[in-house]
Protein backbone atom coordinates (compact mmCIF):
# COMPACT_ATOMS: atom_id res chain seq x y z
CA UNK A 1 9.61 -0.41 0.00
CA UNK A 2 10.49 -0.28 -3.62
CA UNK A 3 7.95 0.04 -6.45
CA UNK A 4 7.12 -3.65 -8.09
CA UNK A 5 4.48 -4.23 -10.15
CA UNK A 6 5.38 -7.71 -9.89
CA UNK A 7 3.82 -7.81 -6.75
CA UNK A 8 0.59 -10.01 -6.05
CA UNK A 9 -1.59 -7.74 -2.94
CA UNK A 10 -2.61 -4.66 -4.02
CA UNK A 11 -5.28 -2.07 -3.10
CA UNK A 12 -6.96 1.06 -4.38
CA UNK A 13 -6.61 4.01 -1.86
CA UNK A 14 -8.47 6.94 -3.02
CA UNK A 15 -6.98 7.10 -6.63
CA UNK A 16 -3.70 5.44 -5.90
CA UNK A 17 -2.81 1.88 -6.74
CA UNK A 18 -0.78 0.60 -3.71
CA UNK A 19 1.38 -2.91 -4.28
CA UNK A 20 2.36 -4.88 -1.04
CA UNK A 21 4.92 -7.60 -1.28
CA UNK A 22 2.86 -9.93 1.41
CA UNK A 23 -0.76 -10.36 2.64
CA UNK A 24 0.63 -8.64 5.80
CA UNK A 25 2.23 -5.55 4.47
CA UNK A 26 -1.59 -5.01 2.78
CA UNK A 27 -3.58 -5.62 6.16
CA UNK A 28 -1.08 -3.21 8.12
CA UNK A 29 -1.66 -0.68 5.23
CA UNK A 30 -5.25 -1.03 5.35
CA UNK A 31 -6.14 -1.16 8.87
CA UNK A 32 -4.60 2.60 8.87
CA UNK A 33 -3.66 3.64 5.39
CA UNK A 34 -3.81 7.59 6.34
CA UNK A 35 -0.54 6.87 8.60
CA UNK A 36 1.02 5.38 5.61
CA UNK A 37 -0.09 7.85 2.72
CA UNK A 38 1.27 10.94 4.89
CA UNK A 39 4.52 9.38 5.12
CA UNK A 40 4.92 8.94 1.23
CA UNK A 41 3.44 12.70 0.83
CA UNK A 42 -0.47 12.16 -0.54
């Protein structure tokens, strides 16, 4: 998903800021956000 700061959900992981497009795309993020972090690198 692309960068957009434009984007309304957002959550703090560690000392990241994450933006989600949806409500949805946060909750799947945060029920596992170590599955999602590895993926991007962190």
């Amino acid at each position: 998903m692309p960068y957009d700061t434009t984007y309304k959900e957002w959550t703090v992981y560690k000392t990241d800021t994450i933006h989600f497009c949806s409500p949805t795309c946060k909750g799947v993020f945060e029920k596992n956000p170590e599955k999602f972090m590895a993926k991007l690198g962190k």
